[in-house]
PDB file of N, CA and C in Angstrom:
ATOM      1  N   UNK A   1       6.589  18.516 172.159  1.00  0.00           N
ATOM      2  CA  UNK A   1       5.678  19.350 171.403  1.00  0.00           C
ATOM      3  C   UNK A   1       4.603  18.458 170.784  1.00  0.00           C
ATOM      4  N   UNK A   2       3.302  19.118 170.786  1.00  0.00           N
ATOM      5  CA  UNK A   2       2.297  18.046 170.465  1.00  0.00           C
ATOM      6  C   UNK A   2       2.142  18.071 169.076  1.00  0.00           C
ATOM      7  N   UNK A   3       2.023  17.120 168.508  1.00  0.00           N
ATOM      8  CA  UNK A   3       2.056  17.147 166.854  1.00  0.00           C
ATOM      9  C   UNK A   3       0.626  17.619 166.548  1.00  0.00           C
ATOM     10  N   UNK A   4       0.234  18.738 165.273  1.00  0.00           N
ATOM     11  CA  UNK A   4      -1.187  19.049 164.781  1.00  0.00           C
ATOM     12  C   UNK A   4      -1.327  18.482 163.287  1.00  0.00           C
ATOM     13  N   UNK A   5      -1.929  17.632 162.746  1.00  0.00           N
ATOM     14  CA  UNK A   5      -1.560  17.801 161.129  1.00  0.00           C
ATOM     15  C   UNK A   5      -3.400  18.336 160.893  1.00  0.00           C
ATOM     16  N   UNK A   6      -3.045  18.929 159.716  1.00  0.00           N
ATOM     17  CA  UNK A   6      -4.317  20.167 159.105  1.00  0.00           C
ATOM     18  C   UNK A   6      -4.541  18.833 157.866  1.00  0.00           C
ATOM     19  N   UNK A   7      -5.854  18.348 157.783  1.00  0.00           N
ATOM     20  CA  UNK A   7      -5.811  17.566 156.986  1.00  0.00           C
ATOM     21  C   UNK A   7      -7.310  18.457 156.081  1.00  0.00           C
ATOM     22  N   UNK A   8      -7.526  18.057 154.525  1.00  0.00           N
ATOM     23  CA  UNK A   8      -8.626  18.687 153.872  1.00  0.00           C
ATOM     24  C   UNK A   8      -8.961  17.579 153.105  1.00  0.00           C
ATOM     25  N   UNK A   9     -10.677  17.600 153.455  1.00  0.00           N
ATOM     26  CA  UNK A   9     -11.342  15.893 152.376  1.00  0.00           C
ATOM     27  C   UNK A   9     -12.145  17.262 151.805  1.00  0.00           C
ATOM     28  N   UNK A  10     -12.385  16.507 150.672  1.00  0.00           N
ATOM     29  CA  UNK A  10     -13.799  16.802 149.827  1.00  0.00           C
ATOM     30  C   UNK A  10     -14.284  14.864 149.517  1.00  0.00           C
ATOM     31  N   UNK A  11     -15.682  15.007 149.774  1.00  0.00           N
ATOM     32  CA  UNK A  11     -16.314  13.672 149.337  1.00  0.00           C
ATOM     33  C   UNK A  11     -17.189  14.343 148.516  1.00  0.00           C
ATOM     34  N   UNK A  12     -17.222  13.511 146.993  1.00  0.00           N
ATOM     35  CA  UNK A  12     -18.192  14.116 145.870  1.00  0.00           C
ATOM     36  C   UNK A  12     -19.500  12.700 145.669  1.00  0.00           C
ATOM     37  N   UNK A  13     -20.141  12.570 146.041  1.00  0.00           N
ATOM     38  CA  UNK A  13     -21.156  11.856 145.318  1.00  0.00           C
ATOM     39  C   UNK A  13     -21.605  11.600 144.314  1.00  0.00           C
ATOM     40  N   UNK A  14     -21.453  10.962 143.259  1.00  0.00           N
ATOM     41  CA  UNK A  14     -21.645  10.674 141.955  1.00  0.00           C
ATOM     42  C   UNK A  14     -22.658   9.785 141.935  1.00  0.00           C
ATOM     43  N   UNK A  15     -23.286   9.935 140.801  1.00  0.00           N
ATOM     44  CA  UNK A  15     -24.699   9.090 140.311  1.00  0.00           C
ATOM     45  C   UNK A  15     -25.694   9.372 141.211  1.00  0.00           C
ATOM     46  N   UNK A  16     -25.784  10.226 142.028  1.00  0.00           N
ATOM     47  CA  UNK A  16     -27.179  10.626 142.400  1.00  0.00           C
ATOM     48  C   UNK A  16     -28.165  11.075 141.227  1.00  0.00           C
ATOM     49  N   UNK A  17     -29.645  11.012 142.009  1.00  0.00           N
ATOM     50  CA  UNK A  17     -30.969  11.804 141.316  1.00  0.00           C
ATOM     51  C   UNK A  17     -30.756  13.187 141.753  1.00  0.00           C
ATOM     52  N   UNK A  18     -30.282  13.955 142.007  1.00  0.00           N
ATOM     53  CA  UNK A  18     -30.508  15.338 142.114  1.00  0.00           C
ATOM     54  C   UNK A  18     -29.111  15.830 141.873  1.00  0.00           C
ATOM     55  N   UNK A  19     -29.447  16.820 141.606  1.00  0.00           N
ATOM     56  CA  UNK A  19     -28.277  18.024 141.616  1.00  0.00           C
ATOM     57  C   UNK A  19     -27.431  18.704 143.088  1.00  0.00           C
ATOM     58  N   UNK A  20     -28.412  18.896 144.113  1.00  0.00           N
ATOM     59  CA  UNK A  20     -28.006  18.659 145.048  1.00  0.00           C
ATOM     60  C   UNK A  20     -27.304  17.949 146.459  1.00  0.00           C
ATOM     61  N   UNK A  21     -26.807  18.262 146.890  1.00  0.00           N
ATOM     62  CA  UNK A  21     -25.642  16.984 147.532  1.00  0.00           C
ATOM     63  C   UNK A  21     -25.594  17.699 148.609  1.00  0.00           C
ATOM     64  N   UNK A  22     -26.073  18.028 149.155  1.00  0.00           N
ATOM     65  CA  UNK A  22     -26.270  18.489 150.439  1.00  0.00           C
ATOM     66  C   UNK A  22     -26.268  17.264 151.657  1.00  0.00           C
ATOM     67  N   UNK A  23     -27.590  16.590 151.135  1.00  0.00           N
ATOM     68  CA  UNK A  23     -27.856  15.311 151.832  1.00  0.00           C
ATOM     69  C   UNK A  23     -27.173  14.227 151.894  1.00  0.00           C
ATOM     70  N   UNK A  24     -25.881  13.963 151.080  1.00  0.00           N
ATOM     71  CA  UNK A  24     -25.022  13.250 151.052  1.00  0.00           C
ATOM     72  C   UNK A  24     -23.445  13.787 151.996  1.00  0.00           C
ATOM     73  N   UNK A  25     -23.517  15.186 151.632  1.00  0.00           N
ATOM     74  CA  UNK A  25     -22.272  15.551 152.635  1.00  0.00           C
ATOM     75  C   UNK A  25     -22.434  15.806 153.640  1.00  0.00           C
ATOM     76  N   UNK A  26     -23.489  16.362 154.383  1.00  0.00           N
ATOM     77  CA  UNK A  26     -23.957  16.351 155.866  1.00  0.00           C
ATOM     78  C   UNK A  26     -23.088  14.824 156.464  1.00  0.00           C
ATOM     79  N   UNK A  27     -23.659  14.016 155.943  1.00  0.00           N
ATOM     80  CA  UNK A  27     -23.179  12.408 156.450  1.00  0.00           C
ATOM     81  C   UNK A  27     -21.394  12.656 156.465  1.00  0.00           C
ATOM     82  N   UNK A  28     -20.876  13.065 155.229  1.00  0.00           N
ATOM     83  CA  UNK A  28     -19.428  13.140 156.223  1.00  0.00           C
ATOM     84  C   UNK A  28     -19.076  13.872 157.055  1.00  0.00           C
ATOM     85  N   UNK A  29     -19.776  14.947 157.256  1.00  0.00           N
ATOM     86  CA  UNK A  29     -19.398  15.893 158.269  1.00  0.00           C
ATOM     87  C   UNK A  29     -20.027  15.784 159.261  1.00  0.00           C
ATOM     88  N   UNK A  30     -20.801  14.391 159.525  1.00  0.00           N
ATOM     89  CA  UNK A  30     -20.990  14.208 160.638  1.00  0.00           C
ATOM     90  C   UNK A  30     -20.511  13.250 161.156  1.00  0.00           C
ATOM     91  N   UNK A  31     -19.173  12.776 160.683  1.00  0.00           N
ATOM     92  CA  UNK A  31     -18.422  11.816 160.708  1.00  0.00           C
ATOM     93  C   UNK A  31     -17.601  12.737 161.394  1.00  0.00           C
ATOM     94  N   UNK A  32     -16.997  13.513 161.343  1.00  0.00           N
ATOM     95  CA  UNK A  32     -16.611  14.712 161.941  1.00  0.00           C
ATOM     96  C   UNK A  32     -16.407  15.276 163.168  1.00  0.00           C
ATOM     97  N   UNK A  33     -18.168  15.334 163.072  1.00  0.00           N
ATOM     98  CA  UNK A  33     -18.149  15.741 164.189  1.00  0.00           C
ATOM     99  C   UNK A  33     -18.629  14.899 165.219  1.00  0.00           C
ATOM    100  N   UNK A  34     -18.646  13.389 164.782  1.00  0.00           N
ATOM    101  CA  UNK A  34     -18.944  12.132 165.757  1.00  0.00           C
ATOM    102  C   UNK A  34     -17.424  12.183 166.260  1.00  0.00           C
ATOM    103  N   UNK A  35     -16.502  12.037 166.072  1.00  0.00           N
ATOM    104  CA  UNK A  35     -15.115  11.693 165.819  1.00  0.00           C
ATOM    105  C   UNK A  35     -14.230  13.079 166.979  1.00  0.00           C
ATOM    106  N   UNK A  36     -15.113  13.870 167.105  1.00  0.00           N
ATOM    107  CA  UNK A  36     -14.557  15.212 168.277  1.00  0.00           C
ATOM    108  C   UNK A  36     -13.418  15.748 167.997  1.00  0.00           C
ATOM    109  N   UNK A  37     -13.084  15.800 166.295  1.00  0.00           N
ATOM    110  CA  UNK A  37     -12.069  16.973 165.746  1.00  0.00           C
ATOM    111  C   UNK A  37     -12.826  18.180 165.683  1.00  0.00           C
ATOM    112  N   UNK A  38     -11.757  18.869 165.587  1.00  0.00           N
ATOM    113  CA  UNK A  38     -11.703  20.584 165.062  1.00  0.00           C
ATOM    114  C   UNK A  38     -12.217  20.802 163.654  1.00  0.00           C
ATOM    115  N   UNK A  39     -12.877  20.686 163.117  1.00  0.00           N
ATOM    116  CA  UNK A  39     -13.114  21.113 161.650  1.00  0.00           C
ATOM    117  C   UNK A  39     -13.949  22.463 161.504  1.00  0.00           C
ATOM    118  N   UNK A  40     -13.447  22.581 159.625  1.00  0.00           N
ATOM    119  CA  UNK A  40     -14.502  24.223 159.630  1.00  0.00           C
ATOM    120  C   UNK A  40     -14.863  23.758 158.026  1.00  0.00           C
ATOM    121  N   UNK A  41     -16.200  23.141 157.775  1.00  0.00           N
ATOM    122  CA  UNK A  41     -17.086  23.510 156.651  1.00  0.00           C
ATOM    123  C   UNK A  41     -16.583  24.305 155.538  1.00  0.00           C
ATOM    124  N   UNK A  42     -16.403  24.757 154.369  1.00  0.00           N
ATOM    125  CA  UNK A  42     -16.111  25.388 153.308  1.00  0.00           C
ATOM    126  C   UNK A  42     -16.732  25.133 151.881  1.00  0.00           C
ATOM    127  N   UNK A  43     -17.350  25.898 151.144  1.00  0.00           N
ATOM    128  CA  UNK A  43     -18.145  25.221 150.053  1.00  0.00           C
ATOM    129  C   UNK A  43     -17.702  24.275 149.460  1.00  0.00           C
ATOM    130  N   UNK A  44     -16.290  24.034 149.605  1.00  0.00           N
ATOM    131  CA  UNK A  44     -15.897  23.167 148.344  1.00  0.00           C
ATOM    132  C   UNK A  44     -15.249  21.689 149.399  1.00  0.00           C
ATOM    133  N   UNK A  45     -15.156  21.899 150.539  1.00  0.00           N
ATOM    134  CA  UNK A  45     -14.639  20.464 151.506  1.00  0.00           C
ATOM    135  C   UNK A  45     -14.722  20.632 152.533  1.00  0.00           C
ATOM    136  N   UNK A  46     -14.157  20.319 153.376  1.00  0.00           N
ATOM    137  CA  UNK A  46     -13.976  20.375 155.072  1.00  0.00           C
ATOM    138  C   UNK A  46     -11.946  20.351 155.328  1.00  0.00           C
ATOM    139  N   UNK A  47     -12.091  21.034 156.272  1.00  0.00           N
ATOM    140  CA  UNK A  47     -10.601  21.256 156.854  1.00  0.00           C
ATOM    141  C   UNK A  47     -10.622  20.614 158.480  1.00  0.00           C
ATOM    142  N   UNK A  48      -9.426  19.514 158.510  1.00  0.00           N
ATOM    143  CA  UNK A  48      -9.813  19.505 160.120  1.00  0.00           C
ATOM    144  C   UNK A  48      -8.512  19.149 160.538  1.00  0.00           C
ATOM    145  N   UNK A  49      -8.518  19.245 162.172  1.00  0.00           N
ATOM    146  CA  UNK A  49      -7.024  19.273 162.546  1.00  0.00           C
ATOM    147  C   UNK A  49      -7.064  17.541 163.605  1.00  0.00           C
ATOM    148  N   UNK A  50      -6.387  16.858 163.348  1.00  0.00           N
ATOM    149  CA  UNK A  50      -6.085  15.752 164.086  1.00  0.00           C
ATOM    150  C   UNK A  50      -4.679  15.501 164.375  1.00  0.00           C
ATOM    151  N   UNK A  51      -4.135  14.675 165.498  1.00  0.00           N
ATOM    152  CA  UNK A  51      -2.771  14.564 166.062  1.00  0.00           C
ATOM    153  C   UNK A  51      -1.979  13.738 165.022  1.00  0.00           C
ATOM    154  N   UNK A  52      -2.168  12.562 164.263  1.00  0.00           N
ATOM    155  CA  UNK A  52      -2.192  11.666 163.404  1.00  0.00           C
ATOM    156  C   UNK A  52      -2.400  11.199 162.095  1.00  0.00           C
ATOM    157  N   UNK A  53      -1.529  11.026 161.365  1.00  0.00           N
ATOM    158  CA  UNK A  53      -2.212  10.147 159.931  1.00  0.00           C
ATOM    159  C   UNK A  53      -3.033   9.647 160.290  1.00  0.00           C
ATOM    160  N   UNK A  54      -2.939   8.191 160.974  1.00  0.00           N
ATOM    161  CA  UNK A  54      -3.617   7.085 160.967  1.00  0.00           C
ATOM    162  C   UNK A  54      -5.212   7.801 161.172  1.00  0.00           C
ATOM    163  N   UNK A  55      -5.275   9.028 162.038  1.00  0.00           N
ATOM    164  CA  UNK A  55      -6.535   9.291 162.790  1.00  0.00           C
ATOM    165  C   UNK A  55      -7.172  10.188 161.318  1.00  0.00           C
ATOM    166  N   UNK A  56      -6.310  10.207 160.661  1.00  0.00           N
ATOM    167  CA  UNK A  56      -6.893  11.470 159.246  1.00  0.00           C
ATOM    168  C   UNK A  56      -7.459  10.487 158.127  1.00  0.00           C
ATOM    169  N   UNK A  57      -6.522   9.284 158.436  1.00  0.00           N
ATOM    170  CA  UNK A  57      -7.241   8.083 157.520  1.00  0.00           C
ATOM    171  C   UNK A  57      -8.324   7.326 157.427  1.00  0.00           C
ATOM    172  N   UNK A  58      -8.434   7.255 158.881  1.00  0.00           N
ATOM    173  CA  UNK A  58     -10.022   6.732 159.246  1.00  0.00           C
ATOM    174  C   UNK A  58     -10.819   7.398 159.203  1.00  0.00           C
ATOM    175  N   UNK A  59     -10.664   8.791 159.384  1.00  0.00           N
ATOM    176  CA  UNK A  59     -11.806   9.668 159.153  1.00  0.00           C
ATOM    177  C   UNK A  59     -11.782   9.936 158.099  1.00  0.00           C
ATOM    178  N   UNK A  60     -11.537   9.945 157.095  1.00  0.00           N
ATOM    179  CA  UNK A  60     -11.306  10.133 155.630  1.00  0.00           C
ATOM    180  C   UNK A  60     -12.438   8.562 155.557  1.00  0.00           C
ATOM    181  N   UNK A  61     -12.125   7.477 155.433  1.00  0.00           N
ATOM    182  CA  UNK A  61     -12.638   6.242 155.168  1.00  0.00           C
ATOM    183  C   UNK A  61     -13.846   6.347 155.556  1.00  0.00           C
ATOM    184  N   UNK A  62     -14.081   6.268 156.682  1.00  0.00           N
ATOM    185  CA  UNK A  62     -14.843   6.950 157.629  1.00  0.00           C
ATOM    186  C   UNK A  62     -16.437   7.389 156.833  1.00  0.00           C
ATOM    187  N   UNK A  63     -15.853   8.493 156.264  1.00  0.00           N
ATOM    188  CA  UNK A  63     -16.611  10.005 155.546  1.00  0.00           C
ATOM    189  C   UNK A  63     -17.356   9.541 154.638  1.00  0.00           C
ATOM    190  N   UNK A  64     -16.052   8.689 153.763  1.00  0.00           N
ATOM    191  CA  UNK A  64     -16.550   8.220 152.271  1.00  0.00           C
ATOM    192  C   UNK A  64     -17.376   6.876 152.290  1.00  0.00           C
ATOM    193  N   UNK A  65     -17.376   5.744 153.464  1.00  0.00           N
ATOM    194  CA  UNK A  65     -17.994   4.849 153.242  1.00  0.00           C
ATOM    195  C   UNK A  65     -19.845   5.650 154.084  1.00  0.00           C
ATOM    196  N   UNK A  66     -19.801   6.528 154.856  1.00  0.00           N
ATOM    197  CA  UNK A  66     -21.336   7.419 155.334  1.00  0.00           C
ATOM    198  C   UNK A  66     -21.691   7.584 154.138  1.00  0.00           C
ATOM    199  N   UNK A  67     -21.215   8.454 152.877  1.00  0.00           N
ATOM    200  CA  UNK A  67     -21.665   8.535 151.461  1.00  0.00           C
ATOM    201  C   UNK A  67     -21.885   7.938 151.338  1.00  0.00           C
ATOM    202  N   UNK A  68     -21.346   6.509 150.838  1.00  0.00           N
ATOM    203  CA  UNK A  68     -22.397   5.024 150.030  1.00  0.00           C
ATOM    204  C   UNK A  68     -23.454   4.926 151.017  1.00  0.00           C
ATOM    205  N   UNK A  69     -23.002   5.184 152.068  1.00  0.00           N
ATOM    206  CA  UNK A  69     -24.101   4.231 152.854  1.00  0.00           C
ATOM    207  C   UNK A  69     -25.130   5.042 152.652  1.00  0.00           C
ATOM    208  N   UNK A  70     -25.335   6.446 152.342  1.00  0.00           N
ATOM    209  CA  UNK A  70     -26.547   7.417 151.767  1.00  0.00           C
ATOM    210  C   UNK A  70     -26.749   7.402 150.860  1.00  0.00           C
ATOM    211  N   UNK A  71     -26.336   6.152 149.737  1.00  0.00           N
ATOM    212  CA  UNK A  71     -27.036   5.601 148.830  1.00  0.00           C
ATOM    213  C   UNK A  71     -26.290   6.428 147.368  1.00  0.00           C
ATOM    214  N   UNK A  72     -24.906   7.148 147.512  1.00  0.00           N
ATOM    215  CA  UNK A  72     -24.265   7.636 146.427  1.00  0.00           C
ATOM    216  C   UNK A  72     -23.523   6.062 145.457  1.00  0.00           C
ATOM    217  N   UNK A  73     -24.342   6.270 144.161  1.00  0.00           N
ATOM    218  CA  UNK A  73     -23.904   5.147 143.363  1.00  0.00           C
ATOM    219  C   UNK A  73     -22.241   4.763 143.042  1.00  0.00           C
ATOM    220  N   UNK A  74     -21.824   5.858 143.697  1.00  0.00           N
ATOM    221  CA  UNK A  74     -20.530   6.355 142.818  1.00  0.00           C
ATOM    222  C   UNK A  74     -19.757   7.203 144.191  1.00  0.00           C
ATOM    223  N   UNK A  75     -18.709   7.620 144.709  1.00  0.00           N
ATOM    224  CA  UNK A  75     -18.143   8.698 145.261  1.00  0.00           C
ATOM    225  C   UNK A  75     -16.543   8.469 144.935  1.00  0.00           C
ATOM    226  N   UNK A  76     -16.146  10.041 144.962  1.00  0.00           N
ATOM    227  CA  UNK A  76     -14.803  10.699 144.802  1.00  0.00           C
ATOM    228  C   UNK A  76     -14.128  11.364 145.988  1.00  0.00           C
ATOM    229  N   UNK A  77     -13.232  10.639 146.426  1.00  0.00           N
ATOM    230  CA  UNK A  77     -12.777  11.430 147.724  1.00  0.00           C
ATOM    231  C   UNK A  77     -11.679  11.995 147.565  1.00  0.00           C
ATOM    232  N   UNK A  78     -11.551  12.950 148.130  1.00  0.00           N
ATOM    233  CA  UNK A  78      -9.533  13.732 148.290  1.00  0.00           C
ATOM    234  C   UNK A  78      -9.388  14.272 149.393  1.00  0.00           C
ATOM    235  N   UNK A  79      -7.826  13.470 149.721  1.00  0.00           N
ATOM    236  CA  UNK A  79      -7.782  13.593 151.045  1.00  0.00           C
ATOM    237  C   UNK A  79      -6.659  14.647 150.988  1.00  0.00           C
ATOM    238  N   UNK A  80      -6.125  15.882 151.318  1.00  0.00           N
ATOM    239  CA  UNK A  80      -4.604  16.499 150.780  1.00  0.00           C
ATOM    240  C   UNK A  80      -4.410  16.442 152.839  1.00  0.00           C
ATOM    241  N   UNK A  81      -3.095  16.373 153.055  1.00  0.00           N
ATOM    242  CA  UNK A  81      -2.464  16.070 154.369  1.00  0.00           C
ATOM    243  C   UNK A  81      -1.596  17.224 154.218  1.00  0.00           C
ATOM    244  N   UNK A  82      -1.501  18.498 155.486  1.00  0.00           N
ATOM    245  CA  UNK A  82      -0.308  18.975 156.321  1.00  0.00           C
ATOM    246  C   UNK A  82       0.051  18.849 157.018  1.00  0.00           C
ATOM    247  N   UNK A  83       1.458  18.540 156.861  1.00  0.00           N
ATOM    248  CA  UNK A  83       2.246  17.824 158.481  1.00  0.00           C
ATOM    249  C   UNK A  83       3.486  18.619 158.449  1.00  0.00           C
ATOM    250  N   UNK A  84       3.145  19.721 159.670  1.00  0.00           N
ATOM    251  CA  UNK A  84       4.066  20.637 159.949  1.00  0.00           C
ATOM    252  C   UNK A  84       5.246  20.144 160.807  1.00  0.00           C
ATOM    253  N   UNK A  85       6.511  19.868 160.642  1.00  0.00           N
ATOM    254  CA  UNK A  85       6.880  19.452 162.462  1.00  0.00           C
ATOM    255  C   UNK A  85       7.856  20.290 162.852  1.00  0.00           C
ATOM    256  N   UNK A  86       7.569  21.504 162.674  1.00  0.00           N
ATOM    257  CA  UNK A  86       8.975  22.136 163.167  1.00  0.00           C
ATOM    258  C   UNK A  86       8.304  22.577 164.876  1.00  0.00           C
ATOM    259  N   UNK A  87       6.479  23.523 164.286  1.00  0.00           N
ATOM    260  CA  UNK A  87       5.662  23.368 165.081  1.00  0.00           C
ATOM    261  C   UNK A  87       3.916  23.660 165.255  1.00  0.00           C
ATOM    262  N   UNK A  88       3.446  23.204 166.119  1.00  0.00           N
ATOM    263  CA  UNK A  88       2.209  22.875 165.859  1.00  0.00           C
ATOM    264  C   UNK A  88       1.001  24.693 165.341  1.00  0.00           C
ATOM    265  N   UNK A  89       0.729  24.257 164.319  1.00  0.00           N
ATOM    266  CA  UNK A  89      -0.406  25.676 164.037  1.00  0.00           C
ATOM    267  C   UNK A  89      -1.523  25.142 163.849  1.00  0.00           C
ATOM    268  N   UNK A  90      -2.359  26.015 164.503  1.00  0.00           N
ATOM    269  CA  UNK A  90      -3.648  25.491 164.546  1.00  0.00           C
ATOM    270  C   UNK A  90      -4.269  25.972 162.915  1.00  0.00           C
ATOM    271  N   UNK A  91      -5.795  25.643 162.600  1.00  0.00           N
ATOM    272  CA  UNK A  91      -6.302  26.083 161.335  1.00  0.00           C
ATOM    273  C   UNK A  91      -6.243  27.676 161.746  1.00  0.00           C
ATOM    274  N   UNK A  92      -6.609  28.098 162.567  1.00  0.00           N
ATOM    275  CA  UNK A  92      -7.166  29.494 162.844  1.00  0.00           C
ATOM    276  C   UNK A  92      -5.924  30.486 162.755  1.00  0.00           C
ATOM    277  N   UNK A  93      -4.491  30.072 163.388  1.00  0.00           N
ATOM    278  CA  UNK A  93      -3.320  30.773 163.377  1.00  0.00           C
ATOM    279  C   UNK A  93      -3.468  30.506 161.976  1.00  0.00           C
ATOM    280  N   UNK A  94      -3.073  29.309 161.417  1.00  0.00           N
ATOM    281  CA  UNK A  94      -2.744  29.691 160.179  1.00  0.00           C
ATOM    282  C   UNK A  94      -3.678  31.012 159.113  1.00  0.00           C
ATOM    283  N   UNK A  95      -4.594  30.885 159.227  1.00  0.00           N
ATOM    284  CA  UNK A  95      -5.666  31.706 158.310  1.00  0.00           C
ATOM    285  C   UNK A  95      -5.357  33.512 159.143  1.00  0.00           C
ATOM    286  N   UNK A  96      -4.890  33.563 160.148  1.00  0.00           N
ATOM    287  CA  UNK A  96      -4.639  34.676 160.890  1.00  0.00           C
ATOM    288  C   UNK A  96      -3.241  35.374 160.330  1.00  0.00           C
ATOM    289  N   UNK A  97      -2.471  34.496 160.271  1.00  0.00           N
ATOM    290  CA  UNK A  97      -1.333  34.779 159.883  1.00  0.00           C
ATOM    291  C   UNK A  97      -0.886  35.295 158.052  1.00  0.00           C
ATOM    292  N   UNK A  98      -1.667  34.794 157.363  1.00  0.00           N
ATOM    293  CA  UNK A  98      -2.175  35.324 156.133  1.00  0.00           C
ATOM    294  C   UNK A  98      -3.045  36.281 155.919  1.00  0.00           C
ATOM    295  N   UNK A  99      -3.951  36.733 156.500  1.00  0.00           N
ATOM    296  CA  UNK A  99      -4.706  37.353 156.567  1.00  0.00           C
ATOM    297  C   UNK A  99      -4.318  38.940 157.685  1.00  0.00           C
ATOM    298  N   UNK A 100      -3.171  38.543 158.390  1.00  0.00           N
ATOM    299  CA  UNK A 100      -2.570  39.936 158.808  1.00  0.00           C
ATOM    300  C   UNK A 100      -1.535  40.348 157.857  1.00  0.00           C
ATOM    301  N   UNK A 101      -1.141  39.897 156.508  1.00  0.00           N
ATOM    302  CA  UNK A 101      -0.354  40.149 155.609  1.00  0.00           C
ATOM    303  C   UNK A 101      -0.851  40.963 154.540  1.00  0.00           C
ATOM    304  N   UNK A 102      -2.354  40.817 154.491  1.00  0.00           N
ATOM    305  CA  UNK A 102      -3.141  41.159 153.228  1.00  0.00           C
ATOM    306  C   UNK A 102      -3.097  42.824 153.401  1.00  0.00           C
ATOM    307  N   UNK A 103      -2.930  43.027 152.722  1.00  0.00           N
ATOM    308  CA  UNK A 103      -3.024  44.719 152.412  1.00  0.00           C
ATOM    309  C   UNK A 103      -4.510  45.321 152.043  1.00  0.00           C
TER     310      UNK A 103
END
């Protein structure tokens, strides 16, 4: 059975000139999508599915060193990890499967 783990970053940029951070998180999420995972955008982080820690770690590292390198004085990363192993769910089953429960 092929292993899926559902991993979720938020990268925050700190000490910027603007209020907006748009231009700073594009750069991890295009870490992303250089990297040829599954991810889905969300106002508050990114969700993505990789076979591996190791592969959730580098892209995590990854994410947060594109931020400095876009010139954030400061960044905050969180990485939260699901590692299912009984068996593999994708992001989409999962959100399907809650969402056929809702009344």
């Amino acid at each position: 059975m092929a292993k899926l783990l559902i991993a979720e970053i938020t990268v925050v940029p700190i000490g910027t000139s603007d209020t907006g951070l748009s231009d700073y998180v594009s750069k991890a999420v295009q870490v992303l999508k250089d990297a040829g995972v599954k991810y889905q955008l969300h106002p508050m982080g990114t969700v993505f599915e990789v076979a591996d820690m190791e592969s959730a770690f580098k892209i995590t590292k990854a994410a947060h060193e594109a931020v400095i390198k876009a010139g954030a004085k400061r960044v905050l990363t969180t990485l939260r990890i699901d590692e299912r192993l009984d068996r593999p769910r994708s992001m989409e089953e999962r959100v399907k499967r809650v969402a056929a429960k809702v009344k």
